[in-house]
N, C-alpha and C. Protein backbone atom coordinates (compact mmCIF):
# COMPACT_ATOMS: atom_id res chain seq x y z
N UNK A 1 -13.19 -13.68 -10.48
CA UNK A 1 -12.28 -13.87 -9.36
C UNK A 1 -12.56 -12.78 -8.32
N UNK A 2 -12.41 -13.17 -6.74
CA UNK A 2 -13.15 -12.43 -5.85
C UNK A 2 -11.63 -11.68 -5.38
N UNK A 3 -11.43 -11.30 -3.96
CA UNK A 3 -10.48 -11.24 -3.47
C UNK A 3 -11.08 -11.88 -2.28
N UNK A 4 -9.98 -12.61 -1.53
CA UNK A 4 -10.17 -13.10 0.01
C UNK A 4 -9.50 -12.08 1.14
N UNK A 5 -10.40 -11.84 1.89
CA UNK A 5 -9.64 -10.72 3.04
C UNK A 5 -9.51 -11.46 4.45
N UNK A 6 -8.46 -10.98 4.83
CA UNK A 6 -7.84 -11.59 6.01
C UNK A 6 -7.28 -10.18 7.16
N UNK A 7 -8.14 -9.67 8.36
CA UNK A 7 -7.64 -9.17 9.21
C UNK A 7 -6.38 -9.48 10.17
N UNK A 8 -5.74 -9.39 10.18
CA UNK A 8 -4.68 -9.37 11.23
C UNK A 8 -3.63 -10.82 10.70
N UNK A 9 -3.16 -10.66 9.36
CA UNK A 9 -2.68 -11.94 9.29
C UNK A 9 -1.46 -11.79 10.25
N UNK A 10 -0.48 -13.31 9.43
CA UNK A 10 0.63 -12.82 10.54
C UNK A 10 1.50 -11.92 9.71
N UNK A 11 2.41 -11.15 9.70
CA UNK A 11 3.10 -10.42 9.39
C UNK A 11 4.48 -11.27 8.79
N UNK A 12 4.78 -11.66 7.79
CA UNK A 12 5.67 -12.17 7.51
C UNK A 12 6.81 -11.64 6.17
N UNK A 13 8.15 -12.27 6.02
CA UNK A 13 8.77 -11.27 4.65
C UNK A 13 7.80 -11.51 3.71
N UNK A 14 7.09 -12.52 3.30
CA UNK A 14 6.34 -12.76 2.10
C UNK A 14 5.45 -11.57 1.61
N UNK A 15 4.60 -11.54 3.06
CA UNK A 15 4.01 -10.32 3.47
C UNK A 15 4.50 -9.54 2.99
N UNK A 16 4.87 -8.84 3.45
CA UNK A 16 6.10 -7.48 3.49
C UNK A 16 6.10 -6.72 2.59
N UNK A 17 6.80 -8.21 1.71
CA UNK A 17 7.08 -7.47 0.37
C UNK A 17 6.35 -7.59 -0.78
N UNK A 18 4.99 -8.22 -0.30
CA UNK A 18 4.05 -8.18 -0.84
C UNK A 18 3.23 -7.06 -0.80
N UNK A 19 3.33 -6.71 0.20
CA UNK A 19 3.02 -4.89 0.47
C UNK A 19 3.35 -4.17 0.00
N UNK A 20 5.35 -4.19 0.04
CA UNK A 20 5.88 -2.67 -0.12
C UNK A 20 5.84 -2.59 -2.57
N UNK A 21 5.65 -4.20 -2.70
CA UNK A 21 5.44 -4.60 -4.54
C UNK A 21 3.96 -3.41 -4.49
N UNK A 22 2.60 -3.89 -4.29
CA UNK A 22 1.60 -3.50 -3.93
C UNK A 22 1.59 -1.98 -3.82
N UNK A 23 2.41 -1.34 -2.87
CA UNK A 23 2.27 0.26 -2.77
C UNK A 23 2.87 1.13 -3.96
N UNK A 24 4.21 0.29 -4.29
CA UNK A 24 5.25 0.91 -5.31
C UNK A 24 4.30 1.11 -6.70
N UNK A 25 3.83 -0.35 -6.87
CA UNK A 25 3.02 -0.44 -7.82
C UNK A 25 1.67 0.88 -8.46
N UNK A 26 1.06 1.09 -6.91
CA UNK A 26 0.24 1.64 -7.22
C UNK A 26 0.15 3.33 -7.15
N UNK A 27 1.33 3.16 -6.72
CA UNK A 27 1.66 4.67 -6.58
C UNK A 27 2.33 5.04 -7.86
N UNK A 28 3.17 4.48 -8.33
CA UNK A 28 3.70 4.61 -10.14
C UNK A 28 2.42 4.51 -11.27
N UNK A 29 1.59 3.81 -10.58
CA UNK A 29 0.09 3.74 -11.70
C UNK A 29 -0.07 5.29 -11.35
N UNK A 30 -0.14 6.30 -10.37
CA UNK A 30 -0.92 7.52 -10.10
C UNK A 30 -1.84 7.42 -8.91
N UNK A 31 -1.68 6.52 -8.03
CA UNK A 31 -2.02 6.73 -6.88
C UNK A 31 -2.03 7.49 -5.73
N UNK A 32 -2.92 7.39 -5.27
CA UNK A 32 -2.26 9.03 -4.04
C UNK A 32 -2.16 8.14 -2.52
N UNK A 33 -0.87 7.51 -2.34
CA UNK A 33 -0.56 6.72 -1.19
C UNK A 33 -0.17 7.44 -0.46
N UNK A 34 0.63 8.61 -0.13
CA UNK A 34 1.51 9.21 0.61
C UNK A 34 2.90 9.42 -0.10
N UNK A 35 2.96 8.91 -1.35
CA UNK A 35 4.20 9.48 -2.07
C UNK A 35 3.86 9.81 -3.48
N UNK A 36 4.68 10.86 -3.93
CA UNK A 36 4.59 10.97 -5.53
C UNK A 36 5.56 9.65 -6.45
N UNK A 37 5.06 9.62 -7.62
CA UNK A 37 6.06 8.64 -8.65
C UNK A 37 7.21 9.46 -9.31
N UNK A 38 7.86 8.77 -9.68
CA UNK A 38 8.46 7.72 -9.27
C UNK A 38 8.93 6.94 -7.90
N UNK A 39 8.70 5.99 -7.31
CA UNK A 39 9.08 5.43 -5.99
C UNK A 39 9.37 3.91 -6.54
N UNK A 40 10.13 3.56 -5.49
CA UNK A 40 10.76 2.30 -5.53
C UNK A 40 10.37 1.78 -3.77
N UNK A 41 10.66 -0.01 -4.16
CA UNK A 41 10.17 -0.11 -2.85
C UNK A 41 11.09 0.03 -1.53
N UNK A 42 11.94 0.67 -1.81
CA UNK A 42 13.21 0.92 -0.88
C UNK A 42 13.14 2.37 -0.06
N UNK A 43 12.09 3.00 -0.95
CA UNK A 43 12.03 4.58 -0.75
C UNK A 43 10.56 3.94 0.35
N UNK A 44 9.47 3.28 -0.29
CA UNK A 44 8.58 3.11 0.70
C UNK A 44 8.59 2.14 2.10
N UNK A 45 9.71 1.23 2.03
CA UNK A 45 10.00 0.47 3.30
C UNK A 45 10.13 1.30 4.44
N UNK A 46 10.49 1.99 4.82
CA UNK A 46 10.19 2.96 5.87
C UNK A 46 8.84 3.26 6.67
N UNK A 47 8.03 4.05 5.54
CA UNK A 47 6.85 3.97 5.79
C UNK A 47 6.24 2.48 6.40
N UNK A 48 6.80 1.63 5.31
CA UNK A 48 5.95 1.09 5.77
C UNK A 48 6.13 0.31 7.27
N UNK A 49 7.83 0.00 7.29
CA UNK A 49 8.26 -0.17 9.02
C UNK A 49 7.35 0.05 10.31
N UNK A 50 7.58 1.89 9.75
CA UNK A 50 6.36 2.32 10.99
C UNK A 50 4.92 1.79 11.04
N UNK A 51 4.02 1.58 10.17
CA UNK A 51 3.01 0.92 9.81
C UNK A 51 2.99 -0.31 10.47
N UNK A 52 3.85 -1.50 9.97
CA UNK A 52 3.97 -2.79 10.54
C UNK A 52 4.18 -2.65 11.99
N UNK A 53 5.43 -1.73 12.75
CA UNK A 53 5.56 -1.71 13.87
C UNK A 53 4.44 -1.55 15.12
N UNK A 54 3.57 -0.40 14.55
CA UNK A 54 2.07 -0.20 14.87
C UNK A 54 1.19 -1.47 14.88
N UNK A 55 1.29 -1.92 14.23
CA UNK A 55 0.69 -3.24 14.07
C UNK A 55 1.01 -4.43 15.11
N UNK A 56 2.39 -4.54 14.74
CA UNK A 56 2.56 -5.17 16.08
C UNK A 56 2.83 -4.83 17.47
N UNK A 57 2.55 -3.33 17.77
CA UNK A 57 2.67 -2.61 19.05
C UNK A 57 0.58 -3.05 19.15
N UNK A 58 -0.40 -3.25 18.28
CA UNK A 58 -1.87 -3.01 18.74
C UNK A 58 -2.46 -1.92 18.58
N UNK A 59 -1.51 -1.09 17.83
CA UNK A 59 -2.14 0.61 17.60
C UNK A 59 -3.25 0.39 16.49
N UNK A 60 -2.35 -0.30 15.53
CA UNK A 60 -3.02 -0.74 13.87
C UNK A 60 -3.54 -2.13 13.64
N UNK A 61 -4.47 -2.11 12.51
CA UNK A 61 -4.94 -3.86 12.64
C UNK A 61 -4.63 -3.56 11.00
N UNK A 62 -4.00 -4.75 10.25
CA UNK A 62 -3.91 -5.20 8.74
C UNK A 62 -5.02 -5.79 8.32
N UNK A 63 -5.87 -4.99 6.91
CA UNK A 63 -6.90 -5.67 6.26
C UNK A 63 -5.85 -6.00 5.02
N UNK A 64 -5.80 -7.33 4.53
CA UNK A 64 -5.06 -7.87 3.00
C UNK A 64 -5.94 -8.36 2.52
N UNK A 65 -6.09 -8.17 1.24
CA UNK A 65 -6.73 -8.93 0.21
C UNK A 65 -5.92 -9.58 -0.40
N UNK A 66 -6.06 -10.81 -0.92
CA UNK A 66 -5.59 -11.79 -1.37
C UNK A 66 -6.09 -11.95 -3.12
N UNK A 67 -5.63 -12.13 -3.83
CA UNK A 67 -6.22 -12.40 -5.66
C UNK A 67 -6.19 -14.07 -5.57
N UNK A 68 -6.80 -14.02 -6.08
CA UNK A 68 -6.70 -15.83 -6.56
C UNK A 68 -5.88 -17.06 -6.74
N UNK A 69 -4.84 -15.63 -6.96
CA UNK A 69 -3.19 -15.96 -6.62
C UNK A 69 -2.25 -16.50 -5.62
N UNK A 70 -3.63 -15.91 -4.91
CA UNK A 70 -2.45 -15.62 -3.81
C UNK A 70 -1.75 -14.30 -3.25
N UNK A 71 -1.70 -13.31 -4.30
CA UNK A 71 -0.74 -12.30 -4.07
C UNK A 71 -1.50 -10.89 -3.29
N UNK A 72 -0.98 -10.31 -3.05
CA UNK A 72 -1.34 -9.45 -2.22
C UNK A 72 -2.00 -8.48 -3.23
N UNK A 73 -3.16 -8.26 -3.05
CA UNK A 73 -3.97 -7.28 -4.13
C UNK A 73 -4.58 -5.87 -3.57
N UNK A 74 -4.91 -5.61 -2.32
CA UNK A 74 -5.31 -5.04 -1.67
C UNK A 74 -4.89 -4.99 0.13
N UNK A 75 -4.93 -3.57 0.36
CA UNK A 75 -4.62 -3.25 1.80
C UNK A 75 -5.25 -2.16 2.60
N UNK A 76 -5.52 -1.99 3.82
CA UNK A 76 -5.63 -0.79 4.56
C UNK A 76 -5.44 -1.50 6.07
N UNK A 77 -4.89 -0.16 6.68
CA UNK A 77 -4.53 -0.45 7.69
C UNK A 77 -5.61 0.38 8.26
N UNK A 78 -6.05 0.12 9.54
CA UNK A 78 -6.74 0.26 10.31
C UNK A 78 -6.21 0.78 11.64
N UNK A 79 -6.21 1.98 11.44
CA UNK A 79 -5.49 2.55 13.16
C UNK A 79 -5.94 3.37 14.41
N UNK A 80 -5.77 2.51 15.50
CA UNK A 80 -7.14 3.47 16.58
C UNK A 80 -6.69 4.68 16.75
N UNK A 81 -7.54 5.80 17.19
CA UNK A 81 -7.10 6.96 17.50
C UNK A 81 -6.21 6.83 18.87
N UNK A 82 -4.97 7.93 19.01
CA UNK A 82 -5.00 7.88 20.31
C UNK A 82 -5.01 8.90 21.65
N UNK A 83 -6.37 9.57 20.74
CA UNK A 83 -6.61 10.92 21.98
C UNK A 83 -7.73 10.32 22.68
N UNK A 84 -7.59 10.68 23.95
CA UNK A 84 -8.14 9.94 24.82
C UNK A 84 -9.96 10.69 24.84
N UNK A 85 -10.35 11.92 24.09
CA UNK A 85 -11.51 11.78 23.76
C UNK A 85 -12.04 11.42 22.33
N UNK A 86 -11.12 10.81 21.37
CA UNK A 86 -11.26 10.05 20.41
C UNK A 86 -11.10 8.47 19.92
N UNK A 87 -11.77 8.06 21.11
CA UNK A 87 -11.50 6.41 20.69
C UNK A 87 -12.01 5.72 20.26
N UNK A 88 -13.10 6.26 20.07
CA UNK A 88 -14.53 5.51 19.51
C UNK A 88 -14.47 5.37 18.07
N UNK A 89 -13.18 6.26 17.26
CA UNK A 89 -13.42 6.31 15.95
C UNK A 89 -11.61 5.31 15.86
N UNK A 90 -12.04 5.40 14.59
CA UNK A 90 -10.19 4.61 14.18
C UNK A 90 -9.96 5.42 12.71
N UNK A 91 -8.67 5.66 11.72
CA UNK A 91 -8.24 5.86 10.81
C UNK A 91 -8.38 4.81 10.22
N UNK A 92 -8.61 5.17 8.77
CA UNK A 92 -8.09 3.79 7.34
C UNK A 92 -6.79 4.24 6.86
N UNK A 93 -5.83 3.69 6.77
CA UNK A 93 -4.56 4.43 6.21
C UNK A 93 -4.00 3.65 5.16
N UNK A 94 -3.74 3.76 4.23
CA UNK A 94 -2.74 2.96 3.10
C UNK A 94 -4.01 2.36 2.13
N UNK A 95 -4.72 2.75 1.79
CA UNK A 95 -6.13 2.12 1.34
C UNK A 95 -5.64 1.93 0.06
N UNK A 96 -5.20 0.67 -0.66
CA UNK A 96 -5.25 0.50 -2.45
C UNK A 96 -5.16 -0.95 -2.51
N UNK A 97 -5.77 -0.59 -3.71
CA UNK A 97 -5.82 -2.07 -4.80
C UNK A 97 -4.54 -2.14 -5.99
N UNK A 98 -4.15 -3.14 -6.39
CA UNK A 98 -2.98 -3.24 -6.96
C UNK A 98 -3.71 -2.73 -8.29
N UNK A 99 -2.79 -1.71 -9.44
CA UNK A 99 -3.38 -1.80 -10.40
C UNK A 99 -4.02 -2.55 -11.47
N UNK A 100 -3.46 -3.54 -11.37
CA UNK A 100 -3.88 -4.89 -12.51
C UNK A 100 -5.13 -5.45 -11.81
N UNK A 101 -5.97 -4.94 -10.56
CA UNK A 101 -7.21 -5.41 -10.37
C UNK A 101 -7.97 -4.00 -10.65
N UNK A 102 -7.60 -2.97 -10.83
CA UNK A 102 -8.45 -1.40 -10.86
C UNK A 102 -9.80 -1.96 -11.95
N UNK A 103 -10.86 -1.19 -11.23
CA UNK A 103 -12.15 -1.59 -12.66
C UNK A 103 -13.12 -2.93 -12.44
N UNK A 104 -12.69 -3.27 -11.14
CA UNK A 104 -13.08 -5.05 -10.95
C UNK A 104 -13.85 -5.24 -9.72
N UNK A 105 -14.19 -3.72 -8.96
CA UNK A 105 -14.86 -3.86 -7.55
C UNK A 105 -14.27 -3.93 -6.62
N UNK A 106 -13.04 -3.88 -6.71
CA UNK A 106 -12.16 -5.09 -5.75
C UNK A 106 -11.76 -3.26 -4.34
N UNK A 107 -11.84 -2.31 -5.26
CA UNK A 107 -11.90 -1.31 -3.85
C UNK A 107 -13.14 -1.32 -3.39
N UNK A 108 -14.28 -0.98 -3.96
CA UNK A 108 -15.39 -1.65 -2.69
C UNK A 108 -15.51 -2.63 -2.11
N UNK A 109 -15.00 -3.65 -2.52
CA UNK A 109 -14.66 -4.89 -1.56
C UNK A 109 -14.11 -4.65 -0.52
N UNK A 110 -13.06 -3.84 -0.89
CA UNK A 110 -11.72 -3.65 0.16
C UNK A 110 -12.86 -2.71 1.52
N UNK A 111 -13.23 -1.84 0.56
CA UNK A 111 -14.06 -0.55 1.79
C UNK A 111 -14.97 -1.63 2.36
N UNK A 112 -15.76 -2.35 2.06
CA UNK A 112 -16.46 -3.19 3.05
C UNK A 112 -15.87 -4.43 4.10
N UNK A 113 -14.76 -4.39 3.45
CA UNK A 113 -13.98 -5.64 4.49
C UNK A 113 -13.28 -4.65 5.37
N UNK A 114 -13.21 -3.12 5.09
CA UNK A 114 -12.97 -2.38 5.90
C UNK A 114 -13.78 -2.01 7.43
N UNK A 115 -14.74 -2.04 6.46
CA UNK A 115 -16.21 -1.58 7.77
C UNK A 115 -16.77 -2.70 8.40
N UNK A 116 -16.46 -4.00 7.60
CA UNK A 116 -17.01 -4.94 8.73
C UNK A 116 -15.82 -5.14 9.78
N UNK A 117 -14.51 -5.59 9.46
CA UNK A 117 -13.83 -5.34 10.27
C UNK A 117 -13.85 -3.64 11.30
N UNK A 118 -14.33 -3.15 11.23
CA UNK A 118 -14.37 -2.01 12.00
C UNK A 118 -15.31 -2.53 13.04
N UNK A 119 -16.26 -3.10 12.30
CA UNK A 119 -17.38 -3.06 13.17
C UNK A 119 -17.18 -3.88 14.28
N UNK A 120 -16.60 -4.90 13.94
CA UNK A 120 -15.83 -6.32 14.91
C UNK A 120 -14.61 -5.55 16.10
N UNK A 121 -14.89 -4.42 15.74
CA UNK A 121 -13.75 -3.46 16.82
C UNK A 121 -14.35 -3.28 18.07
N UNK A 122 -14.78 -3.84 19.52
CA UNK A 122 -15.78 -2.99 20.62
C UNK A 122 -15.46 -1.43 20.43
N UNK A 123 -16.35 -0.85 20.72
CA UNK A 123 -16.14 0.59 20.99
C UNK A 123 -15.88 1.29 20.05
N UNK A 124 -15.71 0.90 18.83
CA UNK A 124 -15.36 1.94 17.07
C UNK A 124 -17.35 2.31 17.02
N UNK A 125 -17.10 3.65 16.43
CA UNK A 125 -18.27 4.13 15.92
C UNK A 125 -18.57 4.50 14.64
N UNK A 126 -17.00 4.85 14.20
CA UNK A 126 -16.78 5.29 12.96
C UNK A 126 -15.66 5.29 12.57
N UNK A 127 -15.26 5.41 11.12
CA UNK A 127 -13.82 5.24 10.86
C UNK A 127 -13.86 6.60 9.68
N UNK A 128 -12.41 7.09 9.69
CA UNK A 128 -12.05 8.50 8.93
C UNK A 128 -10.80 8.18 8.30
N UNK A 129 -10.94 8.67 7.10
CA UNK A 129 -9.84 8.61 6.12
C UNK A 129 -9.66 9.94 6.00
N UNK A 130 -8.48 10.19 5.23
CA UNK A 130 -7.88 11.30 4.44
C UNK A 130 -7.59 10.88 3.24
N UNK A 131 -8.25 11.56 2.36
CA UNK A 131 -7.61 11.72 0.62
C UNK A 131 -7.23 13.05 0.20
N UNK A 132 -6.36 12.68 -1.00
CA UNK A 132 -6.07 13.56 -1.44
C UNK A 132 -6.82 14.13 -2.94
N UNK A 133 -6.99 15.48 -2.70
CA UNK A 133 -8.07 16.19 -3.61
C UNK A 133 -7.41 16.20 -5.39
N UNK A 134 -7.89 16.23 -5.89
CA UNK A 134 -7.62 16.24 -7.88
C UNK A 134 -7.74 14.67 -8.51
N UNK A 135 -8.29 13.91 -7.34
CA UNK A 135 -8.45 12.46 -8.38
C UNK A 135 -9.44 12.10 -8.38
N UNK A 136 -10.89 12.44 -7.43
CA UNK A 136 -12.23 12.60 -7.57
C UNK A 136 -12.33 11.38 -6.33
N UNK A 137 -11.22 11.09 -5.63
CA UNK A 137 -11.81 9.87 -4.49
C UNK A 137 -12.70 10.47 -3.36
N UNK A 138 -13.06 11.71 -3.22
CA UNK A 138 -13.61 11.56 -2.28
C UNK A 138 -15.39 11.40 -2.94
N UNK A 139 -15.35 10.84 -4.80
CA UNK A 139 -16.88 10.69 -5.56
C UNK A 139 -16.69 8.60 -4.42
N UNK A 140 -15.33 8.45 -4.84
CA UNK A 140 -15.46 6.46 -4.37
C UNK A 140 -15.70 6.41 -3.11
N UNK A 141 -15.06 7.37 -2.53
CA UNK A 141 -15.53 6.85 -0.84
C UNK A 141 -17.26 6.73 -0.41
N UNK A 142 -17.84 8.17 -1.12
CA UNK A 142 -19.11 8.74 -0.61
C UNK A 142 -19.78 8.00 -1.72
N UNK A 143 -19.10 6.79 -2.86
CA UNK A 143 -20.36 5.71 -3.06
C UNK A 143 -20.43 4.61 -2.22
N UNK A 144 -19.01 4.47 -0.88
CA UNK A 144 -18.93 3.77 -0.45
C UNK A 144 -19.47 3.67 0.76
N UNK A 145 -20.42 4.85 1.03
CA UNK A 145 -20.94 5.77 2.24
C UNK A 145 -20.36 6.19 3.11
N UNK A 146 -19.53 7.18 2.72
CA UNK A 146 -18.86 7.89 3.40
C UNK A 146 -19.05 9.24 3.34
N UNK A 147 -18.76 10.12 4.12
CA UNK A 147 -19.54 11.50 4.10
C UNK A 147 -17.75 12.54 4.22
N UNK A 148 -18.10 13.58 3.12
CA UNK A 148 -17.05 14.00 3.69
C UNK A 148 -16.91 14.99 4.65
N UNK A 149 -16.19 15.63 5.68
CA UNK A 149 -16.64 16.26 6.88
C UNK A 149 -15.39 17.09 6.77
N UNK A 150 -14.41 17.75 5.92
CA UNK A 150 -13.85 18.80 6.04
C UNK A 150 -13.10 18.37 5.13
N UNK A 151 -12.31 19.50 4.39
CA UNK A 151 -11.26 20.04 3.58
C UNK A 151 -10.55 21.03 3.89
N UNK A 152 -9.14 20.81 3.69
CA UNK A 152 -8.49 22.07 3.78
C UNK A 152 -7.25 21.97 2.23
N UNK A 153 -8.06 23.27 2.33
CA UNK A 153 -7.37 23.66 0.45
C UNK A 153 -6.17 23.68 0.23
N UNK A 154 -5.48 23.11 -0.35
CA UNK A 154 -4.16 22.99 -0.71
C UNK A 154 -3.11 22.73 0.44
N UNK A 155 -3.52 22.14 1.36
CA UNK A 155 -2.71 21.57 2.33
C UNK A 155 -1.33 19.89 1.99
N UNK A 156 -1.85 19.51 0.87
CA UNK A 156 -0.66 18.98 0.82
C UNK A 156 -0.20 18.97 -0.96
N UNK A 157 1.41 19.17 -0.48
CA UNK A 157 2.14 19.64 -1.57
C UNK A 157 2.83 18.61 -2.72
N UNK A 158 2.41 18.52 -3.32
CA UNK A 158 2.78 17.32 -4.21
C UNK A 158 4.00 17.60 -4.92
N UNK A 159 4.37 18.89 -5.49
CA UNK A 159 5.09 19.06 -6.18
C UNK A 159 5.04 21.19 -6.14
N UNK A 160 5.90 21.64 -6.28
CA UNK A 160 6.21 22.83 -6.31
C UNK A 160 5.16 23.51 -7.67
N UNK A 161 4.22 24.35 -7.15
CA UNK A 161 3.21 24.57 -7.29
C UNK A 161 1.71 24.07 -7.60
N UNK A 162 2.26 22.47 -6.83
CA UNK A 162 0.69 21.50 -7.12
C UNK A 162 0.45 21.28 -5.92
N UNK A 163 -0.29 21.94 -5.68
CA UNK A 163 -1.04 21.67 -4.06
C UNK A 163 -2.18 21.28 -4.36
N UNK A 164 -2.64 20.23 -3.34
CA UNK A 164 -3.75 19.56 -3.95
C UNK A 164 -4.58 19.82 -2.23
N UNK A 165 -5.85 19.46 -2.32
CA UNK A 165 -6.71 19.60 -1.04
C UNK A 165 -7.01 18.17 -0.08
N UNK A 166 -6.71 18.36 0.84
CA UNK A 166 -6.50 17.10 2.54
C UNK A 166 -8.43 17.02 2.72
N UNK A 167 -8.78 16.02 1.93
CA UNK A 167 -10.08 15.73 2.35
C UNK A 167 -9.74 14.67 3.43
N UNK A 168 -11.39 14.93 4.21
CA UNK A 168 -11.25 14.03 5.28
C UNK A 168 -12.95 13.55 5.16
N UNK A 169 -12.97 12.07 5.03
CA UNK A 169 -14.07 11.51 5.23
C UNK A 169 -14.34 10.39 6.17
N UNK A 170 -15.54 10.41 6.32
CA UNK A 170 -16.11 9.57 7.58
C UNK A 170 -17.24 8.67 7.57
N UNK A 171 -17.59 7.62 7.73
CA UNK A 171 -18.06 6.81 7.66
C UNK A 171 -18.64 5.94 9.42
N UNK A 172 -19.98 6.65 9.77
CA UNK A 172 -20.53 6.32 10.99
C UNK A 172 -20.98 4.85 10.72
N UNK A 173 -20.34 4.23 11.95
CA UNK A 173 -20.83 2.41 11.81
C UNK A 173 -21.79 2.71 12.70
N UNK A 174 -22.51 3.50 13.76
CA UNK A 174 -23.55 3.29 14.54
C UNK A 174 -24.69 4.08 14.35
């Protein structure tokens, strides 16, 4: 079973909460989304508000993967920069696969439905993520060709004395 990816669907509750199932999920597996576990999807609707709102303001574009199911298996959002000598590049933000697909390809899938959609962007050159350091993603990104281009050590705080390191990687489409 593959996943099907769909840029810019429409945004709907199905959606939604097919997302905020999807983040909760994978952040209670040990994910590094932007929250520690335990989370519920009430704690991440917020986040994700702003996210969707972006989306439909044109800031952000939605990559979903779809399972065979149907169900929402995969996501990243895609967001242009907006400094006016940074436009050429865009952010990946919210990048995961639901756990019950982990082990199956389905995040390099995701990273390439990432970059072709990038590429379908006029004017993107490159796209930059941020991970977070102690889970070895910045070994998945840079099989995914991505380079990493700075760290700063213990910049985000997970928990009262677990600081972990703000990698930032990059991935030139030209």
């Amino acid at each position: 079973m593959t996943l099907t990816f769909t840029l810019d669907p429409v945004v709907d509750p199905a959606l939604r909460d097919g997302i905020l199932e999807l983040w909760a999920d994978a952040t209670n597996a040990g994910g590094a989304i932007g929250f520690v576990p335990p989370v519920t999807a009430d704690d991440i609707r917020p986040a994700l508000a702003e996210q969707l709102a972006a989306v439909a303001d044109g800031g952000s574009r939605l990559l979903v993967g779809r399972d065979g199911d149907g169900a929402v298996a995969a996501t990243a959002f895609l967001t242009h920069n907006t400094h006016r000598l940074q436009l050429h590049w865009i952010w990946a933000y919210t990048v995961m696969v639901h756990p019950r697909h982990q082990g199956k390809g389905y995040g390099r899938a995701l990273m390439a439905a990432a970059e072709e959609a990038a590429r379908s962007i006029e004017g993107i050159d490159a796209i930059r993520l941020g991970c977070r350091g102690g889970y070895g993603l910045e070994r998945f990104y840079a099989a995914c060709g991505y380079k990493e281009v700075g760290r700063v050590p213990g910049a985000i705080r997970v928990a009262p004395g677990d600081d972990r390191d703000d990698i930032t990687m990059l991935l030139p489409l030209r």
